[in-house]
PDB file of N, CA and C in Angstrom:
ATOM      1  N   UNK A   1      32.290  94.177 -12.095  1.00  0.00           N
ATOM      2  CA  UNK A   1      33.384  95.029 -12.517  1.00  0.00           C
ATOM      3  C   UNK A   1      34.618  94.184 -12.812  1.00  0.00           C
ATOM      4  N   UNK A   2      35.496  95.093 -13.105  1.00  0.00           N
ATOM      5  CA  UNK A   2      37.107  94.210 -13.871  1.00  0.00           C
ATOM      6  C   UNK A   2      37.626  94.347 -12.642  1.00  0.00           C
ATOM      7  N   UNK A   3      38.448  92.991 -12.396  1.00  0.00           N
ATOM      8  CA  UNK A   3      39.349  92.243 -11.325  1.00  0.00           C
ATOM      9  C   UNK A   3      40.319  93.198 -11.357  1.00  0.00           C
ATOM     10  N   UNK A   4      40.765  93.823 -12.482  1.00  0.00           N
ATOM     11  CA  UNK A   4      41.921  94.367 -13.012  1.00  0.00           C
ATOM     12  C   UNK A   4      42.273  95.610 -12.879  1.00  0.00           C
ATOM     13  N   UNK A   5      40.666  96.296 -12.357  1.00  0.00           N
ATOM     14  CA  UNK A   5      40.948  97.689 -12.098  1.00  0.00           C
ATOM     15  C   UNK A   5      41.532  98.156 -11.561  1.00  0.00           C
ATOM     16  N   UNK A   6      42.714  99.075 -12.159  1.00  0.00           N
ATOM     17  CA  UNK A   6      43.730 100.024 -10.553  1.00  0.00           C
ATOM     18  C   UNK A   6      42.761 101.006 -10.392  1.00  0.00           C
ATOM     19  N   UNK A   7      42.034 101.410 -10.538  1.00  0.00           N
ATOM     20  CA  UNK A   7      41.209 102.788  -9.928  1.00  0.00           C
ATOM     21  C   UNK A   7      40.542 102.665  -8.471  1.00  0.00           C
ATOM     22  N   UNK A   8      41.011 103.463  -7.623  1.00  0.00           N
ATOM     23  CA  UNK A   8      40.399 102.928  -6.370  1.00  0.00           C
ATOM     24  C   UNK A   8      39.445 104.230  -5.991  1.00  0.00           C
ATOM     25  N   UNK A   9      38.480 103.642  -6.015  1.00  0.00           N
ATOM     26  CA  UNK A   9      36.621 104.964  -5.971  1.00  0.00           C
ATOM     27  C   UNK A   9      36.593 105.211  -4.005  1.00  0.00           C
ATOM     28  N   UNK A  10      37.247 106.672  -4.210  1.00  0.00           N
ATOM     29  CA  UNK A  10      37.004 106.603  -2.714  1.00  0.00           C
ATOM     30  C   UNK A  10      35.630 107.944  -2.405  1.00  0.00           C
ATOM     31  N   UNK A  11      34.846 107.567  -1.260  1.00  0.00           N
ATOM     32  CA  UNK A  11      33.770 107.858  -1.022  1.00  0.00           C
ATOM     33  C   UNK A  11      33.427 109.032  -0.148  1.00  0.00           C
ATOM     34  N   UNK A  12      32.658 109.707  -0.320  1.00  0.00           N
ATOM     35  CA  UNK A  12      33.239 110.907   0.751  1.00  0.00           C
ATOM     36  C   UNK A  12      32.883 110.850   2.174  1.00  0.00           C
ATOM     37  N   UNK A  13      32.448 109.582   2.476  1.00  0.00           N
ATOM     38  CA  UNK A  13      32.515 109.218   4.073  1.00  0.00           C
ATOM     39  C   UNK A  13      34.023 109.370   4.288  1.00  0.00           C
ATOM     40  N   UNK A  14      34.725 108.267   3.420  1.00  0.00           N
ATOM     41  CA  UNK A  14      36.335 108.065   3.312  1.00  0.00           C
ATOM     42  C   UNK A  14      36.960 109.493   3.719  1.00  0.00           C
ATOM     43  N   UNK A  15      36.741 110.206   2.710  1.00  0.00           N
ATOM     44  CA  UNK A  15      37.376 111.794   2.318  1.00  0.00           C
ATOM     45  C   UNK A  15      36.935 112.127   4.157  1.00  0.00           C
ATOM     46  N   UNK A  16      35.908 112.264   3.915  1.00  0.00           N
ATOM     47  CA  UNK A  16      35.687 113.551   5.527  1.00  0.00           C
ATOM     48  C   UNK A  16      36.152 112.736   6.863  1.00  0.00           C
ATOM     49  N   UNK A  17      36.179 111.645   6.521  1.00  0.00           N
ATOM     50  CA  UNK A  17      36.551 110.985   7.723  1.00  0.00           C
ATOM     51  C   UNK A  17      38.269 110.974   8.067  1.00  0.00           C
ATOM     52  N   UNK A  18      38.918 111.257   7.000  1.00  0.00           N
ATOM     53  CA  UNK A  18      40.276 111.632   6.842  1.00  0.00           C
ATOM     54  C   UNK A  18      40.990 110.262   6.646  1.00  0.00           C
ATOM     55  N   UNK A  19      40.206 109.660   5.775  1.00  0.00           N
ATOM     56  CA  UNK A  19      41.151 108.218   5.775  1.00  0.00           C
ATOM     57  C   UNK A  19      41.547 108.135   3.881  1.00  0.00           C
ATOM     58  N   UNK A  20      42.404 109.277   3.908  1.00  0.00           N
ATOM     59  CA  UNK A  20      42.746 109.069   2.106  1.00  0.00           C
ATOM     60  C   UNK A  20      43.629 108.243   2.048  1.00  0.00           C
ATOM     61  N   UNK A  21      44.070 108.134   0.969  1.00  0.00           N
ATOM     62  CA  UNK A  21      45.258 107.178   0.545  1.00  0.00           C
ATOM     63  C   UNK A  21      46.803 108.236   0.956  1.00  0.00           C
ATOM     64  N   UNK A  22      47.467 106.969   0.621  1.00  0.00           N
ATOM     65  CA  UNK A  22      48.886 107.211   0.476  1.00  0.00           C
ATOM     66  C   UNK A  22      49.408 108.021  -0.800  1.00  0.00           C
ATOM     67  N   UNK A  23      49.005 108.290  -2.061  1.00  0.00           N
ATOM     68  CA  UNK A  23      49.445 108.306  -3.133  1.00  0.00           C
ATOM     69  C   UNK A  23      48.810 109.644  -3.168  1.00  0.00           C
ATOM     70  N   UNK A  24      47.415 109.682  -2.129  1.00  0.00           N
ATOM     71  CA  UNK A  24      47.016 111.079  -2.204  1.00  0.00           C
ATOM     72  C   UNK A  24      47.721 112.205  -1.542  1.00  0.00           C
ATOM     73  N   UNK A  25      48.177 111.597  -0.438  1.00  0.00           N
ATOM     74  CA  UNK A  25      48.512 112.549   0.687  1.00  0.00           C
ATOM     75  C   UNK A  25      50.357 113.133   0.119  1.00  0.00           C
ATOM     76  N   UNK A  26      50.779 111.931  -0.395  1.00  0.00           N
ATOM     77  CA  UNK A  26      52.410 111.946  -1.088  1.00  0.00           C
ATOM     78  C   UNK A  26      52.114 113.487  -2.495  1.00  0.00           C
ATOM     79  N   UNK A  27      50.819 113.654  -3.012  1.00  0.00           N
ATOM     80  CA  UNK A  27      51.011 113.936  -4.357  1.00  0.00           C
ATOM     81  C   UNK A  27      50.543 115.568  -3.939  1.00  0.00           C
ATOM     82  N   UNK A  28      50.004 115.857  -2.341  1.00  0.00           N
ATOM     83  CA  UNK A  28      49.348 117.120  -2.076  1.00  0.00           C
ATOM     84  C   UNK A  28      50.786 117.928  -1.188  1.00  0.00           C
ATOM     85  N   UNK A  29      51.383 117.397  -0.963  1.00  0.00           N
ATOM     86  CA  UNK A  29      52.678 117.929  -0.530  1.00  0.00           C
ATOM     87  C   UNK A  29      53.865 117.509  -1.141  1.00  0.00           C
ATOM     88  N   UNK A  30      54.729 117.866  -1.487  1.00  0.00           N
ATOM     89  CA  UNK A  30      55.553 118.039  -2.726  1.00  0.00           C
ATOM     90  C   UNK A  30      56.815 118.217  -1.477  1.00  0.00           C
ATOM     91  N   UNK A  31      57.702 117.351  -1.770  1.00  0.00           N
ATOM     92  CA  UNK A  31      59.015 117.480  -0.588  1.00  0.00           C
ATOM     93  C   UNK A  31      59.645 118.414  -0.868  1.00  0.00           C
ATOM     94  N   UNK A  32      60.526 118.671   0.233  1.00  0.00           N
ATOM     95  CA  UNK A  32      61.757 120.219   0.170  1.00  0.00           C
ATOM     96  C   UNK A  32      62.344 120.030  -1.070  1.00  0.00           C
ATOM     97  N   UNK A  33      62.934 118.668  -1.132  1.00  0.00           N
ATOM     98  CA  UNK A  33      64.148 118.650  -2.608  1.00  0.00           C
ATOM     99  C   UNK A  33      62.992 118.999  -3.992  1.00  0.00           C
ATOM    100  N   UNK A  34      61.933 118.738  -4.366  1.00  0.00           N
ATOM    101  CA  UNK A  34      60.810 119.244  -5.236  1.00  0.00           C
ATOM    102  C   UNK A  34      61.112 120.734  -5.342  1.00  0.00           C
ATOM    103  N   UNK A  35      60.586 121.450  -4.350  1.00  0.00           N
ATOM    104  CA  UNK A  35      60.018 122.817  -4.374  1.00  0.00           C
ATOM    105  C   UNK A  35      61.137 123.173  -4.447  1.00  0.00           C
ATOM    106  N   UNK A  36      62.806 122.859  -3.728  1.00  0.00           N
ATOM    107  CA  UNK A  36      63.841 123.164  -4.062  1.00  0.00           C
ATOM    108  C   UNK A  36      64.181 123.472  -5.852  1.00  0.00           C
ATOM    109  N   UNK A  37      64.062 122.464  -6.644  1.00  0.00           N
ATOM    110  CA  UNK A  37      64.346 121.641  -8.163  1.00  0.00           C
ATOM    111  C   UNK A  37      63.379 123.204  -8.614  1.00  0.00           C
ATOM    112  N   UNK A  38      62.334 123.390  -8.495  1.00  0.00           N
ATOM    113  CA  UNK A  38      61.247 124.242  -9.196  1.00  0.00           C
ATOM    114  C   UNK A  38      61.491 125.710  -8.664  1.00  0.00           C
ATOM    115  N   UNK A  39      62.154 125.747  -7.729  1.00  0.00           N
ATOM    116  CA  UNK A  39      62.577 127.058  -7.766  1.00  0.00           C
ATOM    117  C   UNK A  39      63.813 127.560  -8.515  1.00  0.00           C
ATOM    118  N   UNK A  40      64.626 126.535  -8.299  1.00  0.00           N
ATOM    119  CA  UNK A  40      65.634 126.386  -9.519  1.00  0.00           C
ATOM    120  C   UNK A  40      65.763 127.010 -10.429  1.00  0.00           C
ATOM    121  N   UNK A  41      64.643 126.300 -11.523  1.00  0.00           N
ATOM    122  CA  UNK A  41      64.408 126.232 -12.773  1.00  0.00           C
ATOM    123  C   UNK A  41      63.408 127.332 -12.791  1.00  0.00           C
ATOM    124  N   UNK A  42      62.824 128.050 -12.086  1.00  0.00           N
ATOM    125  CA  UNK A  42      62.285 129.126 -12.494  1.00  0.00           C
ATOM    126  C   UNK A  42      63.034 130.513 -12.319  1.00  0.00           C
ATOM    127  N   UNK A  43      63.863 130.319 -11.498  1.00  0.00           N
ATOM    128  CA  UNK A  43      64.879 131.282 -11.270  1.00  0.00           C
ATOM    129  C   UNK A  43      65.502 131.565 -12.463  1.00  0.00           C
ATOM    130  N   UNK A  44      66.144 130.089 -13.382  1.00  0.00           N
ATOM    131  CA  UNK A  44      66.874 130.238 -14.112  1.00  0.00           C
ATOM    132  C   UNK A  44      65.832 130.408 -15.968  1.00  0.00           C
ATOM    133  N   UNK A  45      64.553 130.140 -15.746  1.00  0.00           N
ATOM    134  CA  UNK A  45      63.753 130.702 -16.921  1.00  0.00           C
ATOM    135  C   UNK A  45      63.808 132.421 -17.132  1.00  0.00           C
ATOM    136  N   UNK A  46      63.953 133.108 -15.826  1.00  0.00           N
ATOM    137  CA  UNK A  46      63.671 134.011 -15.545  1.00  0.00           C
ATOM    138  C   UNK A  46      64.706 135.305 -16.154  1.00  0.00           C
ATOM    139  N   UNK A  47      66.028 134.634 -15.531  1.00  0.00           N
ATOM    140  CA  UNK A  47      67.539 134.671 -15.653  1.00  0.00           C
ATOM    141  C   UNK A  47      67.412 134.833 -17.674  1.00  0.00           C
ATOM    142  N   UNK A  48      67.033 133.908 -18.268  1.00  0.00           N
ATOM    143  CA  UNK A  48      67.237 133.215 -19.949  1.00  0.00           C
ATOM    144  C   UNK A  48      66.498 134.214 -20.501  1.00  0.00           C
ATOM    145  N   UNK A  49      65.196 134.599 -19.845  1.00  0.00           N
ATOM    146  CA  UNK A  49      64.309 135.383 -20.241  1.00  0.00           C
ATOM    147  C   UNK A  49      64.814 136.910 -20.448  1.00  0.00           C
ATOM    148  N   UNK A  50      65.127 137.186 -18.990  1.00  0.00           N
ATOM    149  CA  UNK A  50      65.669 138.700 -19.550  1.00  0.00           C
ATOM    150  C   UNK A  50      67.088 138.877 -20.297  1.00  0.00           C
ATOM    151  N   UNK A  51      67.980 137.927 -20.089  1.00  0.00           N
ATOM    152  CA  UNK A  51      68.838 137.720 -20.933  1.00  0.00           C
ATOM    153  C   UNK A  51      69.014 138.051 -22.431  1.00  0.00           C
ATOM    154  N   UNK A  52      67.660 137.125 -23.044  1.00  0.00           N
ATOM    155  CA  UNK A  52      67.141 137.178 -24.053  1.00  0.00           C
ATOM    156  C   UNK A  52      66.582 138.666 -24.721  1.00  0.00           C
ATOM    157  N   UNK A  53      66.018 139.334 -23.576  1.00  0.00           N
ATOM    158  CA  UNK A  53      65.334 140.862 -23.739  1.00  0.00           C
ATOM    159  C   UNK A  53      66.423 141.942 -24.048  1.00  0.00           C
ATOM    160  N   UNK A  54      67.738 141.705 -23.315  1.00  0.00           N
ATOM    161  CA  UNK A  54      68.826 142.867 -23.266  1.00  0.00           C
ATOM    162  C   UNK A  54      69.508 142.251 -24.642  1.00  0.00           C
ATOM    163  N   UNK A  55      69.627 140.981 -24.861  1.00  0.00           N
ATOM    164  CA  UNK A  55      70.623 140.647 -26.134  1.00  0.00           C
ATOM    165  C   UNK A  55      69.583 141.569 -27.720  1.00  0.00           C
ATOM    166  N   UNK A  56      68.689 141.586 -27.431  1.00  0.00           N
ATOM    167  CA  UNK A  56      67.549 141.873 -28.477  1.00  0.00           C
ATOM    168  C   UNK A  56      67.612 143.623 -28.732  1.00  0.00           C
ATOM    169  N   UNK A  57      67.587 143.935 -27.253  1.00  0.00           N
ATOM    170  CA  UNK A  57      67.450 144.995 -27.271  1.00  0.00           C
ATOM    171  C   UNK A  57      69.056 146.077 -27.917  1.00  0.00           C
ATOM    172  N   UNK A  58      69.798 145.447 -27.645  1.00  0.00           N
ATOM    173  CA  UNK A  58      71.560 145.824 -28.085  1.00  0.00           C
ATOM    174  C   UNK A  58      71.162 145.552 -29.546  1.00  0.00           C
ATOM    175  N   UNK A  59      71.028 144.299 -30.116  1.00  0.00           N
ATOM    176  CA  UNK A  59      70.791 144.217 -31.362  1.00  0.00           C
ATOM    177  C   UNK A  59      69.913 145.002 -31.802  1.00  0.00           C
ATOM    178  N   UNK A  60      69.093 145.674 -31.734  1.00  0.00           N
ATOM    179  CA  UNK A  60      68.067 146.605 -32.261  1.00  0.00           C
ATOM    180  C   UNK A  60      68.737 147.953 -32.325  1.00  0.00           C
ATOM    181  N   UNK A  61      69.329 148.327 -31.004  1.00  0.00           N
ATOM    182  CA  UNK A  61      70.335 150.063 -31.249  1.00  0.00           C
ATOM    183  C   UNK A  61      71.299 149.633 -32.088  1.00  0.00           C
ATOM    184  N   UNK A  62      71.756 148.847 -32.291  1.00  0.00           N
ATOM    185  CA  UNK A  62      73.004 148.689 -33.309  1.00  0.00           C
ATOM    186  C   UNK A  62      73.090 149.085 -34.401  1.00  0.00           C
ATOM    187  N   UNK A  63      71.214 148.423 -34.640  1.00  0.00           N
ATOM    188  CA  UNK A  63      70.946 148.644 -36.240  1.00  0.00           C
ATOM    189  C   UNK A  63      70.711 150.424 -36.820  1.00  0.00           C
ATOM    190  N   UNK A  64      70.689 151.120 -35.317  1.00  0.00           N
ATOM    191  CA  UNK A  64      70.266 152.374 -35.946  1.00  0.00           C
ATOM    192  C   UNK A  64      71.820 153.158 -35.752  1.00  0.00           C
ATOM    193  N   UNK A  65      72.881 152.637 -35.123  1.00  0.00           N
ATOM    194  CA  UNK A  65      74.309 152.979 -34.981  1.00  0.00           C
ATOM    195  C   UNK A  65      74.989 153.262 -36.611  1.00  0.00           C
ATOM    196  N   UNK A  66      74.469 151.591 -37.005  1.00  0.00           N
ATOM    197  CA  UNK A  66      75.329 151.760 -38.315  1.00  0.00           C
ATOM    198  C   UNK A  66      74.861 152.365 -38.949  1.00  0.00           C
ATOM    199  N   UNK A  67      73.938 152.903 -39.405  1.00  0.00           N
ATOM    200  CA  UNK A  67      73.071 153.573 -40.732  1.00  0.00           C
ATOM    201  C   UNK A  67      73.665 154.935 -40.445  1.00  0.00           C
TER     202      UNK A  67
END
């Protein structure tokens, strides 16, 4: 095999025996400031979204105001 490989082949003795990596265990729990950031930003998709629904919806009675 290549000297060069970053891929590290772990085995499921490894797995059940509970000896994963670092990069695994960092990437399956997601820190407070994370889940903080993503609640955020879904709050505020949410916020844009209906925003978007009431501006649409005003513009649509308008059109039957003026006529």
């Amino acid at each position: 095999m290549n000297a060069n490989n970053r891929i590290k082949v772990v085995k499921r003795a490894e797995l059940d025996s509970g000896h994963k990596s670092e990069a695994a265990q960092t990437t399956q729990t997601p820190s407070n400031a994370t889940k903080t950031v993503a609640r955020k930003v879904t709050i505020w998709v949410k916020e844009f979204q209906q925003r978007r629904v009431q501006e649409a919806g005003r513009s649509f009675e308008s059109l039957f105001q003026r006529a």
